[in-house]
C-alpha atoms as a PDB file:
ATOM      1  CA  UNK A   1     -34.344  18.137 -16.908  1.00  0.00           C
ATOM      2  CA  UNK A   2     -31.068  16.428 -15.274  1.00  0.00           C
ATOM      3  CA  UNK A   3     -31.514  14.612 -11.639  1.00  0.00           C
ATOM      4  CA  UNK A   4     -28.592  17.229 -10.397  1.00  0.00           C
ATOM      5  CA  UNK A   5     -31.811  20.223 -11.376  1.00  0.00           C
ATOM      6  CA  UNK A   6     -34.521  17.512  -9.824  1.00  0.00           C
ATOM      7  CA  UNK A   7     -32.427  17.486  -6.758  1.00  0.00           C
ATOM      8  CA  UNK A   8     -31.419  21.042  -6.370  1.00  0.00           C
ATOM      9  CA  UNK A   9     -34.930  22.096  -6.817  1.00  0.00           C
ATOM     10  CA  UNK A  10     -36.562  19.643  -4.047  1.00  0.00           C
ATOM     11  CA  UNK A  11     -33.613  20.898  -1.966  1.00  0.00           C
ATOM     12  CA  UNK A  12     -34.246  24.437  -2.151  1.00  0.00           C
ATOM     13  CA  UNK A  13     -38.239  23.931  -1.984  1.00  0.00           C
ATOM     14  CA  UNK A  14     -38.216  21.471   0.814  1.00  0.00           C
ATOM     15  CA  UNK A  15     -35.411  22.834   2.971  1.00  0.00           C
ATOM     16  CA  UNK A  16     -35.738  23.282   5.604  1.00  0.00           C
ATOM     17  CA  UNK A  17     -39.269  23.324   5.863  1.00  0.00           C
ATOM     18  CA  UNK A  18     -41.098  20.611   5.442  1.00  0.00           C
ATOM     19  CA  UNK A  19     -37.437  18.816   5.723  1.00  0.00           C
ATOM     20  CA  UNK A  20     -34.967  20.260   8.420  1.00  0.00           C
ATOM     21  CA  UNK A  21     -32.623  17.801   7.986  1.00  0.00           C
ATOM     22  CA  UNK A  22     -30.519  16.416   4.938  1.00  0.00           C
ATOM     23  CA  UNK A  23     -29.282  12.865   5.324  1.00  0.00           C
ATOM     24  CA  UNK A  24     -26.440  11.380   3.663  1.00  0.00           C
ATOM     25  CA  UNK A  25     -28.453   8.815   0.809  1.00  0.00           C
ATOM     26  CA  UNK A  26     -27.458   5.314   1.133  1.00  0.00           C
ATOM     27  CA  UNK A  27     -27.025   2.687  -1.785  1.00  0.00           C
ATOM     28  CA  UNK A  28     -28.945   3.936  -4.830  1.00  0.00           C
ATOM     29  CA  UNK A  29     -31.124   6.681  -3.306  1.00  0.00           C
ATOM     30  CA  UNK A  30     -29.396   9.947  -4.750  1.00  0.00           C
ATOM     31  CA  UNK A  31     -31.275  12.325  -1.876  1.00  0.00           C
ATOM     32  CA  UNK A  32     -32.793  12.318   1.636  1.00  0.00           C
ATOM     33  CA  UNK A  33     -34.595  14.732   3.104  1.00  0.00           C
ATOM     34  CA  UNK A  34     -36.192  14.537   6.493  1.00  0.00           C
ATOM     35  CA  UNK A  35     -38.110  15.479   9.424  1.00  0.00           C
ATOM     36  CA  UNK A  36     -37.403  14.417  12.629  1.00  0.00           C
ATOM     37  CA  UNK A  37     -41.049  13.585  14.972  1.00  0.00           C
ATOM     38  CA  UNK A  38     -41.797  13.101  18.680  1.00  0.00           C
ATOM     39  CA  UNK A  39     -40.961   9.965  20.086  1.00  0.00           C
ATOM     40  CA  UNK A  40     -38.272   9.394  17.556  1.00  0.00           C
ATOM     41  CA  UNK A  41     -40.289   8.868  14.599  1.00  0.00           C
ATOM     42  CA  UNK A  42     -38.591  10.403  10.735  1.00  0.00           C
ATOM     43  CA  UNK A  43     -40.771  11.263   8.131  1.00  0.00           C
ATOM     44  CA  UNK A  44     -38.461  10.766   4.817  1.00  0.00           C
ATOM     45  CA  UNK A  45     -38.551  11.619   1.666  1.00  0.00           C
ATOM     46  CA  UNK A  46     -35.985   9.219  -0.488  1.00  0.00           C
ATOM     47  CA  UNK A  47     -35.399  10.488  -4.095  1.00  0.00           C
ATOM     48  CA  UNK A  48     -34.174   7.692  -6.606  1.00  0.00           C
ATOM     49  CA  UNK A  49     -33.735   6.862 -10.201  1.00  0.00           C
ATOM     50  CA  UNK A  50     -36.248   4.497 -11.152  1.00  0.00           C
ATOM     51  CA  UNK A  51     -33.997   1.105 -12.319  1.00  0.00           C
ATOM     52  CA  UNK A  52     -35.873  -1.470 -12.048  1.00  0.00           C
ATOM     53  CA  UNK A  53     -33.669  -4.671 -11.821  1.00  0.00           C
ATOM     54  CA  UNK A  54     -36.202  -7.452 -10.164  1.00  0.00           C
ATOM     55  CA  UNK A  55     -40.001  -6.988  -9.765  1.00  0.00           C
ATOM     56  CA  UNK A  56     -41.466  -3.487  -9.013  1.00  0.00           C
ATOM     57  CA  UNK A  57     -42.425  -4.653  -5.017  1.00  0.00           C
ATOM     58  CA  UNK A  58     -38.931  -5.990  -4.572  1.00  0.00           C
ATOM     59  CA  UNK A  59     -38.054  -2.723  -5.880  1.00  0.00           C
ATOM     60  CA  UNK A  60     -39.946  -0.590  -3.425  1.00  0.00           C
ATOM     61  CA  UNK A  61     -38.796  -3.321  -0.482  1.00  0.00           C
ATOM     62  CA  UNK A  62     -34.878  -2.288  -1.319  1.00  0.00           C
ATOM     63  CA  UNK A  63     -36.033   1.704  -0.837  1.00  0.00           C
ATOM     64  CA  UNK A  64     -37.822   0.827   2.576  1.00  0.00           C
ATOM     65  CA  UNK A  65     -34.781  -1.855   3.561  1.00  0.00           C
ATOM     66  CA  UNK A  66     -32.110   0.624   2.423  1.00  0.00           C
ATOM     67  CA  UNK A  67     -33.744   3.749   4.335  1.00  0.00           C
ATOM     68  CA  UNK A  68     -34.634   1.760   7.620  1.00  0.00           C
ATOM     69  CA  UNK A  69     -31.275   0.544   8.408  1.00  0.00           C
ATOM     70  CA  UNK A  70     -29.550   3.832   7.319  1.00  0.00           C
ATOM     71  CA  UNK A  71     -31.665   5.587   9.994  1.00  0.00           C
ATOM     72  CA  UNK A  72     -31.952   2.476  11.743  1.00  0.00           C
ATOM     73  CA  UNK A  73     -35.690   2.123  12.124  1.00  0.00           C
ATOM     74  CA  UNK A  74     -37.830   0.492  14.526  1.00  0.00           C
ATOM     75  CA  UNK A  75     -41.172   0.248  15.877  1.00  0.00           C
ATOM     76  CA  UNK A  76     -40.591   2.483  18.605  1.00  0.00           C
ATOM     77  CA  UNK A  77     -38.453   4.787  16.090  1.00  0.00           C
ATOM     78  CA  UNK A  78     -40.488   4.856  12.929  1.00  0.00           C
ATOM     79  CA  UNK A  79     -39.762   5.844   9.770  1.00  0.00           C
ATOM     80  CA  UNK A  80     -42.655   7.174   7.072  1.00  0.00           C
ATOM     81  CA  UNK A  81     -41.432   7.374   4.101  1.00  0.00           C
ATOM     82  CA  UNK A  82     -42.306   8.983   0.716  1.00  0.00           C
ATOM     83  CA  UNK A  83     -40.562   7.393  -1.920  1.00  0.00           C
ATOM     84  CA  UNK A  84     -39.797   9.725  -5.386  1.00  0.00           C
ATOM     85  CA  UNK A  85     -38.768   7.755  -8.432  1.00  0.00           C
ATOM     86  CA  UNK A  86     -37.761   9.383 -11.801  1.00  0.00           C
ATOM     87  CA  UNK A  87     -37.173   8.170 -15.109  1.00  0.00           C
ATOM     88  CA  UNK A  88     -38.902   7.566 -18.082  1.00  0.00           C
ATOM     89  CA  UNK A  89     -42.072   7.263 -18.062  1.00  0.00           C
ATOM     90  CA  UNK A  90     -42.378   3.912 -20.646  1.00  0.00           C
ATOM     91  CA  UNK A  91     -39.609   2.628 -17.938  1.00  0.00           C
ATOM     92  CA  UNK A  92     -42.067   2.943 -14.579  1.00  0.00           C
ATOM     93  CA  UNK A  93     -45.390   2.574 -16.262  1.00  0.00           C
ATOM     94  CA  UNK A  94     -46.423  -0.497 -15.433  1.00  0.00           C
ATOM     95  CA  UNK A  95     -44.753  -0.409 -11.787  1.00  0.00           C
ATOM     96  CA  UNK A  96     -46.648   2.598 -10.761  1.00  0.00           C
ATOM     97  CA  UNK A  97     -49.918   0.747 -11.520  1.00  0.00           C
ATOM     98  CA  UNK A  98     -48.612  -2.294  -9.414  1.00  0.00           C
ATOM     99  CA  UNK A  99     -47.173  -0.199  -6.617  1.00  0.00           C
ATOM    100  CA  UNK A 100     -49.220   0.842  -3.665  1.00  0.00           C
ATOM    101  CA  UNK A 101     -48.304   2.466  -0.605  1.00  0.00           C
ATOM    102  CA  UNK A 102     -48.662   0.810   2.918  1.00  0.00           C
ATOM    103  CA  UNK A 103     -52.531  -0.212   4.135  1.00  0.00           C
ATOM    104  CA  UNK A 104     -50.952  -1.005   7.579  1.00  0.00           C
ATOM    105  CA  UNK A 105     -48.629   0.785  10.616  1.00  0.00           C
ATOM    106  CA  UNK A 106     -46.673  -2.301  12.297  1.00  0.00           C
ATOM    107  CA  UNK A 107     -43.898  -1.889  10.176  1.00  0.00           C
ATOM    108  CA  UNK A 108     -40.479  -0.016  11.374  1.00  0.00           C
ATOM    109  CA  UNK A 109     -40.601   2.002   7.734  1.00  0.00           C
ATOM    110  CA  UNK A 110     -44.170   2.612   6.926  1.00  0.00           C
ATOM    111  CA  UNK A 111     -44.044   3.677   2.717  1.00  0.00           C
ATOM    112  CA  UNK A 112     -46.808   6.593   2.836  1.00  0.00           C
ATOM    113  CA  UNK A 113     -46.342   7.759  -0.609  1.00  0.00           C
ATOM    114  CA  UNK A 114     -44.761   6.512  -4.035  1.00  0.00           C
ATOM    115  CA  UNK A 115     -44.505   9.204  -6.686  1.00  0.00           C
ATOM    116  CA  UNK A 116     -43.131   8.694 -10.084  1.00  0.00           C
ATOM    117  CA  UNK A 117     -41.706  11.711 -12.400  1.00  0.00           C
ATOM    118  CA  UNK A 118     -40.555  11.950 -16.145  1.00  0.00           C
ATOM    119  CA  UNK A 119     -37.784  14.243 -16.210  1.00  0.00           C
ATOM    120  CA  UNK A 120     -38.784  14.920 -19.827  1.00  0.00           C
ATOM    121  CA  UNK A 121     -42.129  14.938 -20.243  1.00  0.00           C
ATOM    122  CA  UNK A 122     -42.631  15.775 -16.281  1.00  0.00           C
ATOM    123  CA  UNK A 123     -45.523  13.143 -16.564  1.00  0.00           C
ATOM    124  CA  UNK A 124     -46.128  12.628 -12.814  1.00  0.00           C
ATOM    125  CA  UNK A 125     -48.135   9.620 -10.627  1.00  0.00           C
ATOM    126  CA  UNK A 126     -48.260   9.542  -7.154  1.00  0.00           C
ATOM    127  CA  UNK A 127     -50.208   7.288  -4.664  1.00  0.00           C
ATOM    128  CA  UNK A 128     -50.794   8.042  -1.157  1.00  0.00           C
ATOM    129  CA  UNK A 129     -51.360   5.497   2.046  1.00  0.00           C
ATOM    130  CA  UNK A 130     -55.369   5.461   2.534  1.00  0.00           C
ATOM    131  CA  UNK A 131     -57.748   3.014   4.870  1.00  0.00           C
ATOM    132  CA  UNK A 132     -60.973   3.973   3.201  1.00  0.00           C
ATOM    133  CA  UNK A 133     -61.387   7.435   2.975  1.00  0.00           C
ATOM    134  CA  UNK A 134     -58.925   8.254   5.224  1.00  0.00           C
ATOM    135  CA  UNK A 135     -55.423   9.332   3.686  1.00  0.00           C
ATOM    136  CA  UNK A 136     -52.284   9.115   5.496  1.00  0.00           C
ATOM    137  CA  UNK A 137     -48.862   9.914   5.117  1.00  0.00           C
ATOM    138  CA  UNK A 138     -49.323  13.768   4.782  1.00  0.00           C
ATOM    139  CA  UNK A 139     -47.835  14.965   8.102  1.00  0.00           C
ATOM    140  CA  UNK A 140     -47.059  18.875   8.285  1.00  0.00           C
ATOM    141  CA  UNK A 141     -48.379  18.842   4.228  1.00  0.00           C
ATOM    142  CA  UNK A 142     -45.109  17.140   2.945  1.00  0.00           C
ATOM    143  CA  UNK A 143     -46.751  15.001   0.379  1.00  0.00           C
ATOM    144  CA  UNK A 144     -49.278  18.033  -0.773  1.00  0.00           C
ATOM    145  CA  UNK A 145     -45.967  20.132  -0.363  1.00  0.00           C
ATOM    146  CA  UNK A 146     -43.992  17.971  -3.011  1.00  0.00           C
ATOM    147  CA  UNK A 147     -46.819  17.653  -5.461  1.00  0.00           C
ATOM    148  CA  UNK A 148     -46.944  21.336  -5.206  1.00  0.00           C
ATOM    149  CA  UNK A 149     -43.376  21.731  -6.531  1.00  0.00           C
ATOM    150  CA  UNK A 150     -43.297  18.996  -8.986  1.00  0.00           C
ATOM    151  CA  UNK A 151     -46.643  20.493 -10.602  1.00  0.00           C
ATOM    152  CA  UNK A 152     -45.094  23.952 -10.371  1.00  0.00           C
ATOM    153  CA  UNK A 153     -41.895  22.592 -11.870  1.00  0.00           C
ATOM    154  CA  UNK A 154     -43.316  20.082 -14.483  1.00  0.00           C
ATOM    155  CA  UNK A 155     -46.808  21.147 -14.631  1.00  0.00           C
ATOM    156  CA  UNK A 156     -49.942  19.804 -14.177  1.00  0.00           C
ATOM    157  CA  UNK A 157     -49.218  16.693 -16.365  1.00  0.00           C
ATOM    158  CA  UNK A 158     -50.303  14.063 -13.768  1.00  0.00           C
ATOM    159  CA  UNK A 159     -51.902  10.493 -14.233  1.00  0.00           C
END
């Protein structure tokens, strides 16, 4: 599968419901879906190509840097954000084991979710914000929404 299919398919699942609003992507983020909340929070979903060029946290940081001041983000205008990487999956391997959404809220862009997809193989890992038991970052069913579309469109091939 190309990103342009990727793309085209989370458009036309996710649009406009869960996401009624498409962004214009800044730097390397290739879409950006999202969902505007009371008090002026977003709930994002940021699609990229996974190229990793420094460590795998620096890596995330640039995502959560790059969509906060594109929407510019603050604590009283909050940004959760899903993060959706693809490339191979020898190429993210080690950096989804490393990666782990946020534990904590006092940040301007809080990452709920990381998910990683193999165009090829459609191998998929995702990890979801938790304290405990308790998971987070699933407001209105977007993150159970996109896992239902990737496994639809890749099948159940997840890690």
């Amino acid at each position: 599968m190309t990103e342009e299919t990727l793309l085209a398919i989370l458009q036309e699942e996710l649009y406009p419901e869960p996401y009624p609003e498409i962004t214009p992507p800044p730097g390397r983020i290739s879409k950006l879906l999202m969902r505007p909340s009371g008090g002026g929070a977003r709930y994002v979903l940021a699609v990229s190509p996974w190229k990793q060029e420094t460590t795998a946290l620096a890596e995330l940081g640039g995502i959560r840097r790059c969509v906060g001041a594109a929407l510019d983000a603050s604590l009283f205008r909050g940004v959760g954000l899903i993060v959706l990487w693809h490339g191979p999956r020898n190429d993210w391997q080690s950096a989804a084991g490393e990666l782990s959404p946020d534990k904590i809220g006092l940040r301007s862009t809080i990452v709920q979710g990381i998910i990683f997809v193999d165009l090829d193989t459609g191998d998929i890992h995702t990890r979801r914000s938790s304290w405990g038991p308790i998971k987070f970052g699933n407001f209105q069913g977007q993150f159970t929404r996109i896992n239902e579309v990737l496994e639809r469109t890749f099948g159940a091939k997840r890690d």
